[in-house]
N, C-alpha and C. Protein backbone atom coordinates (compact mmCIF):
# COMPACT_ATOMS: atom_id res chain seq x y z
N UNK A 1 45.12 47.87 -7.20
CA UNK A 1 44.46 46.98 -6.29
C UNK A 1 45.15 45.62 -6.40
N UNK A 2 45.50 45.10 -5.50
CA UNK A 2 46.05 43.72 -4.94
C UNK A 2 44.97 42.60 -4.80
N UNK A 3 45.22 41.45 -5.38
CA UNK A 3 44.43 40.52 -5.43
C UNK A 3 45.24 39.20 -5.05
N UNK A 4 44.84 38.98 -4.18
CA UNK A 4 46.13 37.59 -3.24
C UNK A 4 45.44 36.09 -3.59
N UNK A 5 44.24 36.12 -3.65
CA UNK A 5 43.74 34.78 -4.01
C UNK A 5 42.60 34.40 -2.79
N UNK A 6 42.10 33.33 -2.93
CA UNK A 6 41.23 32.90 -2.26
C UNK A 6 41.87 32.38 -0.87
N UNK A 7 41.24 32.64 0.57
CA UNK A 7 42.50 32.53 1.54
C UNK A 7 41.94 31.16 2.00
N UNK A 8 42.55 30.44 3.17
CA UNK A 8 41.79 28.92 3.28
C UNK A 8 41.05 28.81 4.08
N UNK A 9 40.85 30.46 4.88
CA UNK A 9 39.21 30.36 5.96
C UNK A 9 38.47 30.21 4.96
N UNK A 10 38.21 30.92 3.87
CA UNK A 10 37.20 30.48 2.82
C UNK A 10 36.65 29.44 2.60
N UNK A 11 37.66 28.70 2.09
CA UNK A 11 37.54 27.21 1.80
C UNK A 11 37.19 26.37 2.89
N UNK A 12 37.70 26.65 4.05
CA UNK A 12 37.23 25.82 5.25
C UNK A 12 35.51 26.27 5.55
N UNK A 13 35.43 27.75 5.79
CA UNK A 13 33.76 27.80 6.14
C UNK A 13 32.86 27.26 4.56
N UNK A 14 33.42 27.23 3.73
CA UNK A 14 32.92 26.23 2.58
C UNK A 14 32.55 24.60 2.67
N UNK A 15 33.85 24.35 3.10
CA UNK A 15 33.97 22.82 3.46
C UNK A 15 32.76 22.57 4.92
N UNK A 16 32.92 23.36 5.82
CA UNK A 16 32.40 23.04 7.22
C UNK A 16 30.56 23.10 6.43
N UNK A 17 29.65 24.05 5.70
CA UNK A 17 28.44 23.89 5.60
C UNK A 17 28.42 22.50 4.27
N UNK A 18 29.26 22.14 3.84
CA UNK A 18 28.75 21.24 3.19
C UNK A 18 27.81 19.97 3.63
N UNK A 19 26.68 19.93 3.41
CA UNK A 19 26.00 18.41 4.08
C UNK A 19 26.65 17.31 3.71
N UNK A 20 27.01 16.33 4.34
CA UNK A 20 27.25 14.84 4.13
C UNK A 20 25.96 14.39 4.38
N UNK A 21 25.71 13.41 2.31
CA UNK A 21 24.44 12.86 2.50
C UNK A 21 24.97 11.09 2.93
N UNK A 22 24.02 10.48 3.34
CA UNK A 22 24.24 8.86 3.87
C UNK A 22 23.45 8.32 2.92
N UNK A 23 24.07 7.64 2.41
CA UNK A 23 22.93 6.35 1.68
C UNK A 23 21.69 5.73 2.15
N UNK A 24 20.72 6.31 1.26
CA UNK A 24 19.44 5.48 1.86
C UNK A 24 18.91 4.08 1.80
N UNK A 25 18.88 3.38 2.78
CA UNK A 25 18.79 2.07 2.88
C UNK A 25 17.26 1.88 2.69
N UNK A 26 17.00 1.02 1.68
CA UNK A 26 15.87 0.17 1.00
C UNK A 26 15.04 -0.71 1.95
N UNK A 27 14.42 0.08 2.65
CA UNK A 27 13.30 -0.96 3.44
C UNK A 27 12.13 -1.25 2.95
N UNK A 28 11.77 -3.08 2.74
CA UNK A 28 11.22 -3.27 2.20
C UNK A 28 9.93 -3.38 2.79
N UNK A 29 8.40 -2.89 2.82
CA UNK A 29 7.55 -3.08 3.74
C UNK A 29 6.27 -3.43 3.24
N UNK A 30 5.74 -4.47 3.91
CA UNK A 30 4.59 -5.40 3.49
C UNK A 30 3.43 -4.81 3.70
N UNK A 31 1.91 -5.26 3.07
CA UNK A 31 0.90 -4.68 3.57
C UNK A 31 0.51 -5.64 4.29
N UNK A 32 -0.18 -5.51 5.43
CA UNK A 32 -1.31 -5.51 6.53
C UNK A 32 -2.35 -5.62 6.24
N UNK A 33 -3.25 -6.29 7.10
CA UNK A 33 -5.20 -6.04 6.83
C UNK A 33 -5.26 -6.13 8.47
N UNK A 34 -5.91 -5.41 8.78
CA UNK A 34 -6.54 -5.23 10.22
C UNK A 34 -8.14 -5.60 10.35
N UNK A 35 -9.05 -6.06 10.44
CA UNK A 35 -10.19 -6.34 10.76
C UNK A 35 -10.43 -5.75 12.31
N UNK A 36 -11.18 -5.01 12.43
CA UNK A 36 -12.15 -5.08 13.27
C UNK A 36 -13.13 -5.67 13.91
N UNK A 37 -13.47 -6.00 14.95
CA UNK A 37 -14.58 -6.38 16.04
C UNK A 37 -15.87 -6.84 14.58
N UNK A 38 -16.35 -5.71 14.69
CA UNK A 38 -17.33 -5.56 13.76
C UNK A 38 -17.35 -6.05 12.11
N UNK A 39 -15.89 -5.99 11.88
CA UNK A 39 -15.89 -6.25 10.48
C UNK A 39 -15.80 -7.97 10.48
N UNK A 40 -15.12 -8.88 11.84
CA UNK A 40 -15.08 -10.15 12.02
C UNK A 40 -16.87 -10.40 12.26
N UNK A 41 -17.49 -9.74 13.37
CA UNK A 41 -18.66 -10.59 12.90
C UNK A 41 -20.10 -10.34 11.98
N UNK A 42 -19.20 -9.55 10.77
CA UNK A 42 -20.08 -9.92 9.77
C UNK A 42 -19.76 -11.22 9.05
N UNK A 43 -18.55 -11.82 9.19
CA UNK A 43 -18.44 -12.98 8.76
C UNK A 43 -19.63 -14.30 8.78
N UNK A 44 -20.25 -13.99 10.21
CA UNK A 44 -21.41 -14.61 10.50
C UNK A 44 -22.74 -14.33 9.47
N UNK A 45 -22.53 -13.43 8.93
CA UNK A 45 -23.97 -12.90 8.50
C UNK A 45 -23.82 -13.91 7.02
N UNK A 46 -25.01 -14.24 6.44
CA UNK A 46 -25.41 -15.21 5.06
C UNK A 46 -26.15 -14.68 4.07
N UNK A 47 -25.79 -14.97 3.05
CA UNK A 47 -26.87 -14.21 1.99
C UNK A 47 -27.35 -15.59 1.23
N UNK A 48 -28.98 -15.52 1.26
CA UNK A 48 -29.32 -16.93 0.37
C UNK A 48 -28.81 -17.87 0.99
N UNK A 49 -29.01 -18.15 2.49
CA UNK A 49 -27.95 -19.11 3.05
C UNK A 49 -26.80 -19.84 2.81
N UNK A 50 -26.16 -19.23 2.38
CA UNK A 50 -24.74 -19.24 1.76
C UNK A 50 -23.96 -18.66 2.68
N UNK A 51 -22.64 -19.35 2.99
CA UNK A 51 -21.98 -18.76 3.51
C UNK A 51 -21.15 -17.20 2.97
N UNK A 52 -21.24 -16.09 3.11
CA UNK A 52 -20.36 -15.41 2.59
C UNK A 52 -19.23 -15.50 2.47
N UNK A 53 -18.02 -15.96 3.36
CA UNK A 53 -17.17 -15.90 3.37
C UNK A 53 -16.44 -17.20 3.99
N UNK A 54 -17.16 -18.45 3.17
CA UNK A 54 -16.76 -19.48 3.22
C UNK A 54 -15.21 -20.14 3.04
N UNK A 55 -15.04 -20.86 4.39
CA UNK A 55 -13.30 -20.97 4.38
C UNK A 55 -12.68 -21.57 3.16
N UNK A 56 -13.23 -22.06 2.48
CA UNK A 56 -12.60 -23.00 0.94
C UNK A 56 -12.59 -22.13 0.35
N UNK A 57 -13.36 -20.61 -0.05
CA UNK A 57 -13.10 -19.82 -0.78
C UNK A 57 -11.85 -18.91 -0.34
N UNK A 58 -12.05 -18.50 0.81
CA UNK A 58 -10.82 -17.47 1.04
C UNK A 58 -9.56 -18.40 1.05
N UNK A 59 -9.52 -20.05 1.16
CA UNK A 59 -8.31 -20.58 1.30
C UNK A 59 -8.22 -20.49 -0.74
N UNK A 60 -8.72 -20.64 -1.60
CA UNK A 60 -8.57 -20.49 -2.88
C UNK A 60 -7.81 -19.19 -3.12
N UNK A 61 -8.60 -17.93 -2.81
CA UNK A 61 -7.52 -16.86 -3.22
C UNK A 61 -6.90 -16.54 -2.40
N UNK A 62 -6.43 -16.94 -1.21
CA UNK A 62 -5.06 -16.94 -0.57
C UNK A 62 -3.93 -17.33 -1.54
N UNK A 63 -4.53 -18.90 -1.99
CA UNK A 63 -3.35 -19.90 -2.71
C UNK A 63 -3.34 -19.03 -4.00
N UNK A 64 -4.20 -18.24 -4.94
CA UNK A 64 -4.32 -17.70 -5.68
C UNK A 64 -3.23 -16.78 -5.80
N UNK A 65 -3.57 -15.67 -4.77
CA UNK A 65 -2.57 -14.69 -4.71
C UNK A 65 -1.57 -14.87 -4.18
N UNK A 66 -1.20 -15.61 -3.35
CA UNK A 66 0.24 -16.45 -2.99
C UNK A 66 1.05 -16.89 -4.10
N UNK A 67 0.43 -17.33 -5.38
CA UNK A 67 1.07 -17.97 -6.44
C UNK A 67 1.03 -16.66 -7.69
N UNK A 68 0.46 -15.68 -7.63
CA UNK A 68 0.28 -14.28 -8.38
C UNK A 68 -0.45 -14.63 -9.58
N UNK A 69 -1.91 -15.70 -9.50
CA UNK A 69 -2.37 -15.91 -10.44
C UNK A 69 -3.79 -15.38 -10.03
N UNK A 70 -3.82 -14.32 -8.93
CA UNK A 70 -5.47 -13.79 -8.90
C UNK A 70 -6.01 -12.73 -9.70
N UNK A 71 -6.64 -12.48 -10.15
CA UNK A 71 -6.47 -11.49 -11.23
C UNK A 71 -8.52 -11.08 -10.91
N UNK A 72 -8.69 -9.79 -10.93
CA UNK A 72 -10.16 -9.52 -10.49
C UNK A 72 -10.57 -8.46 -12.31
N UNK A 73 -11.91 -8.65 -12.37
CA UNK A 73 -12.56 -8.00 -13.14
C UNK A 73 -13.11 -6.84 -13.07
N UNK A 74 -12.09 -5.87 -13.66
CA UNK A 74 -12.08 -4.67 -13.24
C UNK A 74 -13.56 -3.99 -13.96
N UNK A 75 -13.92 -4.58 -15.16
CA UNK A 75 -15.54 -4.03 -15.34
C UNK A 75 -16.62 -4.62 -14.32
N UNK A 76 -16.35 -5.72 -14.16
CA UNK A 76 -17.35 -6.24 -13.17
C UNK A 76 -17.14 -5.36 -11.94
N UNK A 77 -15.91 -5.33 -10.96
CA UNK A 77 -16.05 -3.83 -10.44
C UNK A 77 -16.40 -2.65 -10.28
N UNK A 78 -16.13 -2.12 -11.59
CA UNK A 78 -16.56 -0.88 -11.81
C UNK A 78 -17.89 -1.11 -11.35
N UNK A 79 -18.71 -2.00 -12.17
CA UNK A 79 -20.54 -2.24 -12.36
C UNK A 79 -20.79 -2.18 -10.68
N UNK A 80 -20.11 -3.29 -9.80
CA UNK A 80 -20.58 -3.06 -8.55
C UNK A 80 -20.71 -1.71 -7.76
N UNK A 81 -19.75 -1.14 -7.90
CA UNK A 81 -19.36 0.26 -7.49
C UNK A 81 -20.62 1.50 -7.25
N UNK A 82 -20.60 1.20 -9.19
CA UNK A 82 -21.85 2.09 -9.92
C UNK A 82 -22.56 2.12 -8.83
N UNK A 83 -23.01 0.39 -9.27
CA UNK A 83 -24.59 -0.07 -8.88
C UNK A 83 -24.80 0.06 -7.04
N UNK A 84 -23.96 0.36 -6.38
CA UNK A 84 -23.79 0.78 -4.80
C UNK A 84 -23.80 2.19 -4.65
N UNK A 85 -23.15 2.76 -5.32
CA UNK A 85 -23.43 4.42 -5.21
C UNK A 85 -24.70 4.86 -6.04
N UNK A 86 -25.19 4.21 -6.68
CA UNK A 86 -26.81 4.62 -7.24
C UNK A 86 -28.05 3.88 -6.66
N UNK A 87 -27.17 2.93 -5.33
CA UNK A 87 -28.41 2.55 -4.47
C UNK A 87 -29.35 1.10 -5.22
N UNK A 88 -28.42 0.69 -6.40
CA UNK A 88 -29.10 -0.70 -7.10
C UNK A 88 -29.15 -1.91 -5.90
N UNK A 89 -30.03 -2.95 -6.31
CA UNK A 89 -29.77 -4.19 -6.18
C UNK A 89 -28.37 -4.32 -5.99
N UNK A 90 -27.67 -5.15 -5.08
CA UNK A 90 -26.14 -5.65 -5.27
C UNK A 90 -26.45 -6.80 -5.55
């Protein structure tokens, strides 16, 4: 038996399925907040006549988290959470 070698259709239908990969370019993408109709006018609504969502406060942790010094209390969280899914006092 004769053995001639590998012929260069070989190598070519080799070469032809190879994929060429492209470098994936790094897009960098921001988050969003969308409000709703409904979710803007609860802004109106007051607890203890207090504003809820008084503009000096949200301008505080804007500047807060703009500067990466906001930092939230993740037990105090948790507790709210609880205390909303077991129907407590908030």
């Amino acid at each position: 038996m004769k053995i001639d070698g590998v012929s260069h259709n070989v190598i070519n239908m080799y070469k032809k399925n190879v994929t060429k990969t492209e470098p994936k370019v790094n897009v960098i993408k921001k988050d969003t907040i969308e409000l709703s109709e409904e979710g803007k006018n609860l802004s109106a609504l007051s607890l203890n006549d207090k504003s809820v969502n008084s503009k000096e406060k949200i301008e505080a942790i804007k500047n807060k988290v703009m500067q990466g010094t906001y930092t939230v209390d993740s037990k105090l969280t948790a507790k709210k959470i609880i205390d909303v899914i077991k129907g407590r006092d908030v």
